[in-house]
PDB file of N, CA and C in Angstrom:
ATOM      1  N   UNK A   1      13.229  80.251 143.016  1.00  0.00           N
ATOM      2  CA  UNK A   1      13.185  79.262 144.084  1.00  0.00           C
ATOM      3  C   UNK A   1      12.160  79.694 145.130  1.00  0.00           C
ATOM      4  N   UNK A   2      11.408  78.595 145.597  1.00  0.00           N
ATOM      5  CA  UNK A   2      10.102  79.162 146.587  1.00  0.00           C
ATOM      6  C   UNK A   2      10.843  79.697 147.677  1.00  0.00           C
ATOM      7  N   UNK A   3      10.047  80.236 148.688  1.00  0.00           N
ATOM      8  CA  UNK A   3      10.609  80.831 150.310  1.00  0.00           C
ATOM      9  C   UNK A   3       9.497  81.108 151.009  1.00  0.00           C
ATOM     10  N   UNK A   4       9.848  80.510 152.056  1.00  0.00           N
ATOM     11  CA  UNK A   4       8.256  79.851 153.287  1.00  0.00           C
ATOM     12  C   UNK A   4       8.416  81.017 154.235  1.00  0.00           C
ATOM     13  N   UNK A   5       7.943  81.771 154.508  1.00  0.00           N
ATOM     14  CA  UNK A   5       7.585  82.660 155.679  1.00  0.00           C
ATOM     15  C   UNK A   5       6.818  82.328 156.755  1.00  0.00           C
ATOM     16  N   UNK A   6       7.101  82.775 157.963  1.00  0.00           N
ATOM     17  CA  UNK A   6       6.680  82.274 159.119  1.00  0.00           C
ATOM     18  C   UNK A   6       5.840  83.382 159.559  1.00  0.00           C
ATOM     19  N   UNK A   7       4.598  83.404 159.942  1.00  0.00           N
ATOM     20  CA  UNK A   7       4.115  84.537 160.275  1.00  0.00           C
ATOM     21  C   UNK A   7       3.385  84.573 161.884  1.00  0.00           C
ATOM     22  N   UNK A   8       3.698  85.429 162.490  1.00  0.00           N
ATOM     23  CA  UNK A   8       3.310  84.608 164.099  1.00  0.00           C
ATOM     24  C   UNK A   8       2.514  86.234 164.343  1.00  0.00           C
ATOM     25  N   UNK A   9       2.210  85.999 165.881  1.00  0.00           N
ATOM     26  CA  UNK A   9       1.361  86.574 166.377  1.00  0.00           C
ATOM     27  C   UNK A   9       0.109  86.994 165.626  1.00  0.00           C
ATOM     28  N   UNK A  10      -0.907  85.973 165.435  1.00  0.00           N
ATOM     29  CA  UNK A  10      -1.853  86.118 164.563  1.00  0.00           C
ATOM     30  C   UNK A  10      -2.991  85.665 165.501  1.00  0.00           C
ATOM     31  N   UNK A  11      -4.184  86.715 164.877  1.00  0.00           N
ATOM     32  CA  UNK A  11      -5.503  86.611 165.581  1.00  0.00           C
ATOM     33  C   UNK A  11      -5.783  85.259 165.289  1.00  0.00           C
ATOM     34  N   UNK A  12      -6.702  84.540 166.332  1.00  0.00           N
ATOM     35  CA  UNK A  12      -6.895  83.295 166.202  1.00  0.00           C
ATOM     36  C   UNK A  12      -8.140  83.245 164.576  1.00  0.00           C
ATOM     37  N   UNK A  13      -8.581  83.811 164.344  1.00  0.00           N
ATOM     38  CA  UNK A  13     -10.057  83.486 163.391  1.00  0.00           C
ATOM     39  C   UNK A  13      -9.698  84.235 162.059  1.00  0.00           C
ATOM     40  N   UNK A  14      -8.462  84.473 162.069  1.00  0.00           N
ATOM     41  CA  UNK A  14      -7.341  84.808 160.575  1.00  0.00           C
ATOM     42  C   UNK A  14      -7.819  83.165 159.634  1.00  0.00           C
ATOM     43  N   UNK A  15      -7.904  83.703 158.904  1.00  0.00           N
ATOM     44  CA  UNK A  15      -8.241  81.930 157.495  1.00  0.00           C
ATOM     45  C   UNK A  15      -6.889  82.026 156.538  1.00  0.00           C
ATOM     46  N   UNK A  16      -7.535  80.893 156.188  1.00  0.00           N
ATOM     47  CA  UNK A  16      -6.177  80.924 154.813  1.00  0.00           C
ATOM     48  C   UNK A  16      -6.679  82.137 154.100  1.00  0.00           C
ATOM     49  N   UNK A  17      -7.807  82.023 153.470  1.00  0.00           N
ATOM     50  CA  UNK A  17      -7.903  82.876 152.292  1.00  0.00           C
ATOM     51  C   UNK A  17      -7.918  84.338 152.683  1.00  0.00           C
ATOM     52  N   UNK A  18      -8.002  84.676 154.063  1.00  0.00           N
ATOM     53  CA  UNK A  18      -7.528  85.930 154.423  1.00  0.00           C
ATOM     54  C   UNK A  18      -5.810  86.482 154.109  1.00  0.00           C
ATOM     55  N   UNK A  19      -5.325  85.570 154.455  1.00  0.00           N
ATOM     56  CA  UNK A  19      -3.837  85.081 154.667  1.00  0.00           C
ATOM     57  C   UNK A  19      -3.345  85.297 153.277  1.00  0.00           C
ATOM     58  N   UNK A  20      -3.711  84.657 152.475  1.00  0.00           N
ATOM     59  CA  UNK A  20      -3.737  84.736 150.765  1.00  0.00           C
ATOM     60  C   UNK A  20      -3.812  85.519 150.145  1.00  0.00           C
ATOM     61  N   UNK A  21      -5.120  86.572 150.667  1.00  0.00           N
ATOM     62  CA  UNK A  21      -5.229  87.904 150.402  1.00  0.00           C
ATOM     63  C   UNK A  21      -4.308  88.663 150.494  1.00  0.00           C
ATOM     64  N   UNK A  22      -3.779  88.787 151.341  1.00  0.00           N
ATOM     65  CA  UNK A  22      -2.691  89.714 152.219  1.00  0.00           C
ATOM     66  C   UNK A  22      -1.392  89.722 151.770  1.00  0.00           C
ATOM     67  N   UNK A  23      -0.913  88.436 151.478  1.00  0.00           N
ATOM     68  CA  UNK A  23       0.204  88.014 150.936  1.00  0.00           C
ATOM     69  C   UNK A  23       0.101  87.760 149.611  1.00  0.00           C
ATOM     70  N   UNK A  24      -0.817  87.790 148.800  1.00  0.00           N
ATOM     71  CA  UNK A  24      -0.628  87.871 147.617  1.00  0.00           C
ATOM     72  C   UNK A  24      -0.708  89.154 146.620  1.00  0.00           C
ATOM     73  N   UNK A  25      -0.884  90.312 147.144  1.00  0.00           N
ATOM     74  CA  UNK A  25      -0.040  91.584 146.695  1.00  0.00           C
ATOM     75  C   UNK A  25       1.212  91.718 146.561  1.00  0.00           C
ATOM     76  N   UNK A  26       1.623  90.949 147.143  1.00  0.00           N
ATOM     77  CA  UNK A  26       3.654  90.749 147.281  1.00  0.00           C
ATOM     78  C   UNK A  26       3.883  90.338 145.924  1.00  0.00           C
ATOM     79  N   UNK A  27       2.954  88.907 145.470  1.00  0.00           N
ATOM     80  CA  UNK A  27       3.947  88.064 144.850  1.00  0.00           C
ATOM     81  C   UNK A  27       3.193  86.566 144.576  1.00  0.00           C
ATOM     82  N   UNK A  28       3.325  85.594 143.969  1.00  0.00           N
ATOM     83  CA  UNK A  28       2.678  84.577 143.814  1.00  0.00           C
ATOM     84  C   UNK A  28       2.620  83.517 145.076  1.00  0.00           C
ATOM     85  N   UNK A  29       1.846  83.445 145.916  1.00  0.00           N
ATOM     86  CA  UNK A  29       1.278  82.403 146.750  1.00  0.00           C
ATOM     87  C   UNK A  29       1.195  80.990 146.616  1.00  0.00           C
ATOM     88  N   UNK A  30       2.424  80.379 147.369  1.00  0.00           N
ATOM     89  CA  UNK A  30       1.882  78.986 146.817  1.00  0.00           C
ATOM     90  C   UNK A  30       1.262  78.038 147.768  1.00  0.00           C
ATOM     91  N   UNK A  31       1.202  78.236 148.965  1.00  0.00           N
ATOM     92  CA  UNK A  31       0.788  77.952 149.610  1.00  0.00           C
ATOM     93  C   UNK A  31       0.579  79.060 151.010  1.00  0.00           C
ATOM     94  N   UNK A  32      -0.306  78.306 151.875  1.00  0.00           N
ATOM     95  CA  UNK A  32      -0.909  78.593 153.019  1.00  0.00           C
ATOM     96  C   UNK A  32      -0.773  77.880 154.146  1.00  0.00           C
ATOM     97  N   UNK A  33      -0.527  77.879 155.598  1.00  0.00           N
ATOM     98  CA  UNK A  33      -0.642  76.713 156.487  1.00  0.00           C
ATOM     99  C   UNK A  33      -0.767  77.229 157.741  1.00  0.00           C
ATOM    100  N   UNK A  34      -2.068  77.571 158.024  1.00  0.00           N
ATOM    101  CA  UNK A  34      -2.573  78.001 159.751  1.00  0.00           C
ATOM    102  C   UNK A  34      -2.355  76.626 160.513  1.00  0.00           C
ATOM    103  N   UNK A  35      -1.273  76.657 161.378  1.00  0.00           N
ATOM    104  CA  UNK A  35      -1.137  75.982 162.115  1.00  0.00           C
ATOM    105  C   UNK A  35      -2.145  75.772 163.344  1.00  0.00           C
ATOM    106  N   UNK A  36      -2.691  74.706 163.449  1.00  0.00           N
ATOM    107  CA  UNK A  36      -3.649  74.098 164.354  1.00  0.00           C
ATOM    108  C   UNK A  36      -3.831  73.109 165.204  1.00  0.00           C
ATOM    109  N   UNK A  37      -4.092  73.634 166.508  1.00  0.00           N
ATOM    110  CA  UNK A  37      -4.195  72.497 167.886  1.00  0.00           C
ATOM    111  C   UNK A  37      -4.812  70.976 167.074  1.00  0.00           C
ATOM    112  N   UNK A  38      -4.088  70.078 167.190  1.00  0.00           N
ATOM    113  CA  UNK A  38      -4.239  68.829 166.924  1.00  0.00           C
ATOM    114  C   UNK A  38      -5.916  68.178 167.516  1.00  0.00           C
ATOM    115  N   UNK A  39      -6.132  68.582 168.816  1.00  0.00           N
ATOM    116  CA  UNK A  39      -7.297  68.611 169.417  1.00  0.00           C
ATOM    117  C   UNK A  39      -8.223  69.094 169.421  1.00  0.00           C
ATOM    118  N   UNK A  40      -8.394  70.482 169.425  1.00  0.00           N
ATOM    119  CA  UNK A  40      -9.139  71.060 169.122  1.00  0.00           C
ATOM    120  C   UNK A  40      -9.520  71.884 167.890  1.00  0.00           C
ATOM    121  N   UNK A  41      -8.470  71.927 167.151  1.00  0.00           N
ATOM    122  CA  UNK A  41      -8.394  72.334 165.870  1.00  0.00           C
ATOM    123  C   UNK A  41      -8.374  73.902 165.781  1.00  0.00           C
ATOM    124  N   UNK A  42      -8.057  74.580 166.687  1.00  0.00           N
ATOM    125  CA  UNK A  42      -8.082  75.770 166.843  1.00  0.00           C
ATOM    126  C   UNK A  42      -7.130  76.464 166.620  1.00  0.00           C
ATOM    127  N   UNK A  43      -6.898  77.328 165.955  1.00  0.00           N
ATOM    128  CA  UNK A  43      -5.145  77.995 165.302  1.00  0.00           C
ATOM    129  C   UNK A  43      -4.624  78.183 166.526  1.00  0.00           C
ATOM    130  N   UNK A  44      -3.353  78.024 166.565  1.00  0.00           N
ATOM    131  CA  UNK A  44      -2.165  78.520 167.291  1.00  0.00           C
ATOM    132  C   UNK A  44      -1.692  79.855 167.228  1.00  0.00           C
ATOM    133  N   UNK A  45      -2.201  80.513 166.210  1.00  0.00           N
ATOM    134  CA  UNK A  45      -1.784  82.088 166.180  1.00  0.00           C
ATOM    135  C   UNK A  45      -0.544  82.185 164.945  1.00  0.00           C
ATOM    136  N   UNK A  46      -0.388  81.163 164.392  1.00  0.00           N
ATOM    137  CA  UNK A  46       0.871  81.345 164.041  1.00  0.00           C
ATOM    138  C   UNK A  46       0.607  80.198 162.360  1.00  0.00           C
ATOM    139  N   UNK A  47       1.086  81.185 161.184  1.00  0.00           N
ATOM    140  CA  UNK A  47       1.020  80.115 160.053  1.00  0.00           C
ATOM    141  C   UNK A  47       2.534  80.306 159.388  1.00  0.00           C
ATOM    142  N   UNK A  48       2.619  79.533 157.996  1.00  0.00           N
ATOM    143  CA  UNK A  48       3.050  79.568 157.201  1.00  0.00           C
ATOM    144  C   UNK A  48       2.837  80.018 156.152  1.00  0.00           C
ATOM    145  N   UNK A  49       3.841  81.005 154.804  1.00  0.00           N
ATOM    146  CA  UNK A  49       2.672  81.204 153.855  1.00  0.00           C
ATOM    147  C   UNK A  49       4.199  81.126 153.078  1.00  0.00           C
ATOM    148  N   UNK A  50       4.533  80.619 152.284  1.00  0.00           N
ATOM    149  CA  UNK A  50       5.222  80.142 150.742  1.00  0.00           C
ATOM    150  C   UNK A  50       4.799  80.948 149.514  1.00  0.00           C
ATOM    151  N   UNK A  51       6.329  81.915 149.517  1.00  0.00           N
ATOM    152  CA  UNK A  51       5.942  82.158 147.946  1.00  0.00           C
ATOM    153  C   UNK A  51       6.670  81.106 146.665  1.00  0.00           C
ATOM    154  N   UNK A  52       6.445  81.589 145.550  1.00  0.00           N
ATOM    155  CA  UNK A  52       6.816  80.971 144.514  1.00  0.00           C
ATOM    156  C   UNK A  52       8.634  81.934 144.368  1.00  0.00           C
ATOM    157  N   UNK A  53       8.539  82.842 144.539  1.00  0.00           N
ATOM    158  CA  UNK A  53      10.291  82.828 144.458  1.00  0.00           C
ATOM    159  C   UNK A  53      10.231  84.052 145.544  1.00  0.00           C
ATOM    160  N   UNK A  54      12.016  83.938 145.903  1.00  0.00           N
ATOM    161  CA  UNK A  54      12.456  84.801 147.157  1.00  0.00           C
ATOM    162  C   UNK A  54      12.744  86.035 146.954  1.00  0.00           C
ATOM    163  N   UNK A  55      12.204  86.936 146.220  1.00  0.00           N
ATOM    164  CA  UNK A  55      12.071  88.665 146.084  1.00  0.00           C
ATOM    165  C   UNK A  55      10.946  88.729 146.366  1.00  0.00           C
ATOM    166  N   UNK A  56       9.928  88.156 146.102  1.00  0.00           N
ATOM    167  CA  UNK A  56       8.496  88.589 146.681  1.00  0.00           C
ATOM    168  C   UNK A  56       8.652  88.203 148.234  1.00  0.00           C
ATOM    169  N   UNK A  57       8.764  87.238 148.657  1.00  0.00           N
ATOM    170  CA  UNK A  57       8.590  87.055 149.742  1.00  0.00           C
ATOM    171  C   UNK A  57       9.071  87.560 150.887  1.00  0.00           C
ATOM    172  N   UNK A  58      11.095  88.160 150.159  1.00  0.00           N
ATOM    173  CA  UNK A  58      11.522  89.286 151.110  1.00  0.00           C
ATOM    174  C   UNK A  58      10.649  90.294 151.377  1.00  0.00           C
ATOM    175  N   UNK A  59       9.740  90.753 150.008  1.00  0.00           N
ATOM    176  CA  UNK A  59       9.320  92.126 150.035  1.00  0.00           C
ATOM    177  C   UNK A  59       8.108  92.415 150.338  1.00  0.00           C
ATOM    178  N   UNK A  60       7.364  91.123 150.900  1.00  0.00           N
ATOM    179  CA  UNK A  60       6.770  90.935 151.969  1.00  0.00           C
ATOM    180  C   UNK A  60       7.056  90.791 153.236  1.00  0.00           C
ATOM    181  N   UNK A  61       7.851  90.465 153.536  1.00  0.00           N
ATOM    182  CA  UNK A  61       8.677  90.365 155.000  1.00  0.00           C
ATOM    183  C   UNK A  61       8.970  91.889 155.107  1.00  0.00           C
ATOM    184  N   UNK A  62       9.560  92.607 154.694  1.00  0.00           N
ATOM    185  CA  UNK A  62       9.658  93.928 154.920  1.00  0.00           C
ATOM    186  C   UNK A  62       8.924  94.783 155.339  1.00  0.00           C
ATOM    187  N   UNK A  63       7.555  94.301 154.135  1.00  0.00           N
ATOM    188  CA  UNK A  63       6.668  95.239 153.947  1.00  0.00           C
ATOM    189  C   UNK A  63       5.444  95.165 155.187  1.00  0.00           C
ATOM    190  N   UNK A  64       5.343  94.092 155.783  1.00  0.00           N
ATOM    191  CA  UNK A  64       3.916  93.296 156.469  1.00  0.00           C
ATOM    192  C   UNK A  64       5.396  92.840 158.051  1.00  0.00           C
ATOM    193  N   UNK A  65       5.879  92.998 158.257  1.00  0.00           N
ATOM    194  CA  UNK A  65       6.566  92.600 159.488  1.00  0.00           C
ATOM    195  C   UNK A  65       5.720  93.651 160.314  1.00  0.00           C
ATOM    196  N   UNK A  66       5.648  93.503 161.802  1.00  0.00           N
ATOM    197  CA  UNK A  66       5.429  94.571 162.524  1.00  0.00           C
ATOM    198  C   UNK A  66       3.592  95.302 162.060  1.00  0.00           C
ATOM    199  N   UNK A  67       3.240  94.701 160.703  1.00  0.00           N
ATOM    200  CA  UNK A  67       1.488  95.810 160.586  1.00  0.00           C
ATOM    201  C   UNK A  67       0.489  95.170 161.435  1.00  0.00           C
ATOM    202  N   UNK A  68      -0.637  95.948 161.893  1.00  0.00           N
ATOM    203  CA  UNK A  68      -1.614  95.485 162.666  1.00  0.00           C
ATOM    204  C   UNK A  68      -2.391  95.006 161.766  1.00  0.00           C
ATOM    205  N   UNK A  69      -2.839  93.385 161.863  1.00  0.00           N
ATOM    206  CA  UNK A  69      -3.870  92.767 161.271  1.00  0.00           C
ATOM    207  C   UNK A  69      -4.630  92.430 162.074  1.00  0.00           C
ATOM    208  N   UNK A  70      -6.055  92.452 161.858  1.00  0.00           N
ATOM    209  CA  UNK A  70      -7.427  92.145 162.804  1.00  0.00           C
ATOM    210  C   UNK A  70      -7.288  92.307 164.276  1.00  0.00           C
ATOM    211  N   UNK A  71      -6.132  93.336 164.422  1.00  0.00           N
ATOM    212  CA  UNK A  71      -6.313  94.078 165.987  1.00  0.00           C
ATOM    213  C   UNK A  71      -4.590  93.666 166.920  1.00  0.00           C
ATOM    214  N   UNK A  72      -3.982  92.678 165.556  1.00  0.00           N
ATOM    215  CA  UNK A  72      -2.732  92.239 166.637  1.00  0.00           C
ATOM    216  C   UNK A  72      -1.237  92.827 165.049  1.00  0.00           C
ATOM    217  N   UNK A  73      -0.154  93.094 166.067  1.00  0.00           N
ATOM    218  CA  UNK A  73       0.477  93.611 165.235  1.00  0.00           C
ATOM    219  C   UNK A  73       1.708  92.068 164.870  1.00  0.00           C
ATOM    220  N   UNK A  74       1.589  91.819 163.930  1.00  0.00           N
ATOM    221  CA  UNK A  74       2.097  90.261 163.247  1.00  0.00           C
ATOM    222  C   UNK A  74       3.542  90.282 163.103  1.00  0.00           C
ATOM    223  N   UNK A  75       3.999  89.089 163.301  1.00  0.00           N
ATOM    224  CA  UNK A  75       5.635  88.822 163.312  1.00  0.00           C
ATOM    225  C   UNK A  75       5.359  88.316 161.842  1.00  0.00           C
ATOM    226  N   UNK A  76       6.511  88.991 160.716  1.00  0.00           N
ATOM    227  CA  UNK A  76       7.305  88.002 159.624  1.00  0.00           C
ATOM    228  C   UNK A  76       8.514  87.548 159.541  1.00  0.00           C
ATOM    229  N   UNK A  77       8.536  86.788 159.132  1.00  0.00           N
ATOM    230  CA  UNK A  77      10.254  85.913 159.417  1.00  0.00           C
ATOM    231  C   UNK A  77      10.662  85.259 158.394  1.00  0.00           C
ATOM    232  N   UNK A  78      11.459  84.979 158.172  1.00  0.00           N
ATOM    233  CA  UNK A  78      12.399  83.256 157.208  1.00  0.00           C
ATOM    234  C   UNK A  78      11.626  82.413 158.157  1.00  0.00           C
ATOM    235  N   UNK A  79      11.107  81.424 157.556  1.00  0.00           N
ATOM    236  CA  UNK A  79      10.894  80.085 158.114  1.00  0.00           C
ATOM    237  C   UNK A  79      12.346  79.595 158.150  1.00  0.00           C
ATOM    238  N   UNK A  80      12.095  78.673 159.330  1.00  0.00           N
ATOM    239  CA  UNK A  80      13.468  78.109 159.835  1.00  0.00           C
ATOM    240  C   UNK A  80      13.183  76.725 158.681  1.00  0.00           C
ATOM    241  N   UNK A  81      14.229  75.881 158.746  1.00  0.00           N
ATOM    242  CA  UNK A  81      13.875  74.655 158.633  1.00  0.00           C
ATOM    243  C   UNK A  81      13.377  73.472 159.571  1.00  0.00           C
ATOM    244  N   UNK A  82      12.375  72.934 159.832  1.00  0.00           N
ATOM    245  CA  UNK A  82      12.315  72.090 160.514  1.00  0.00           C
ATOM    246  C   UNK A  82      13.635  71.476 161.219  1.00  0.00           C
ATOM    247  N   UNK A  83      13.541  71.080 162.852  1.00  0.00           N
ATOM    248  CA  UNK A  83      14.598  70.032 163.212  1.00  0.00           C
ATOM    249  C   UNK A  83      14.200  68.746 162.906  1.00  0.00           C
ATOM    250  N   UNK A  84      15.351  67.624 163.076  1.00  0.00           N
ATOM    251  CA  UNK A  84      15.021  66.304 162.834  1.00  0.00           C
ATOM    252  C   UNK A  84      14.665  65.983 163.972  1.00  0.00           C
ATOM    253  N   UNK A  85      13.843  65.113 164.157  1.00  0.00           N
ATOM    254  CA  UNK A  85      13.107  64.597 165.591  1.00  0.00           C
ATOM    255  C   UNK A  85      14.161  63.211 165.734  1.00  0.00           C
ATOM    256  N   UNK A  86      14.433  62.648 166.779  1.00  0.00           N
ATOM    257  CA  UNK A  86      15.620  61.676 166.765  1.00  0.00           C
ATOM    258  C   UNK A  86      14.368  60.302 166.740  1.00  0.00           C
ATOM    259  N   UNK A  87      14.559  59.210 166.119  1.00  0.00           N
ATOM    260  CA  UNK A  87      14.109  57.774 166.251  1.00  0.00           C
ATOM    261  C   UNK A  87      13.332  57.832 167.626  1.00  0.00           C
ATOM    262  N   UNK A  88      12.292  57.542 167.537  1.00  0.00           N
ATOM    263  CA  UNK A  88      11.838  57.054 168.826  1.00  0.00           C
ATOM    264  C   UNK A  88      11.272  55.695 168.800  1.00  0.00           C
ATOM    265  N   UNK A  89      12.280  54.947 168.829  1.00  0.00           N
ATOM    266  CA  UNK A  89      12.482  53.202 168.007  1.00  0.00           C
ATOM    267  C   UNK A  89      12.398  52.720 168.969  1.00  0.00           C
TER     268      UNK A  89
END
């Protein structure tokens, strides 16, 4: 079963395929998602990265929680699930 990791405190000029790199020593990568200012398009510091099943991705969370990447030391987490946004009808 896949498992989405949340990865925060991230240098702004981190890419996916950096991201990919990094996380794909763990385990199979299925996705990527640098979250980005709607406006300016500029990362938020903060992505998503999805493995293909949940032993790699713990053992990335373990392994990469807390390491210094490109000068900042990175949060890993469980992605939460999204909240529901209520009707704005």
């Amino acid at each position: 079963m896949a498992k989405k990791l949340f990865i925060g405190n991230l240098d702004f000029t981190v890419t996916d395929e950096q991201l990919t790199s990094l996380f794909s020593v763990y385990g199979q990568v299925v996705s990527v998602n640098i979250v980005q200012d709607k406006f300016t398009h500029r990362s938020k510091g903060f992505a998503f990265v999805e493995f293909a099943n949940e032993e790699d991705a713990v053992k990335a969370m373990s392994e990469l929680d807390g390491t210094e990447q490109s000068g900042r030391n990175i949060n890993v987490k469980e992605a939460l699930p999204r909240p529901e946004r209520p009707d704005q009808g």
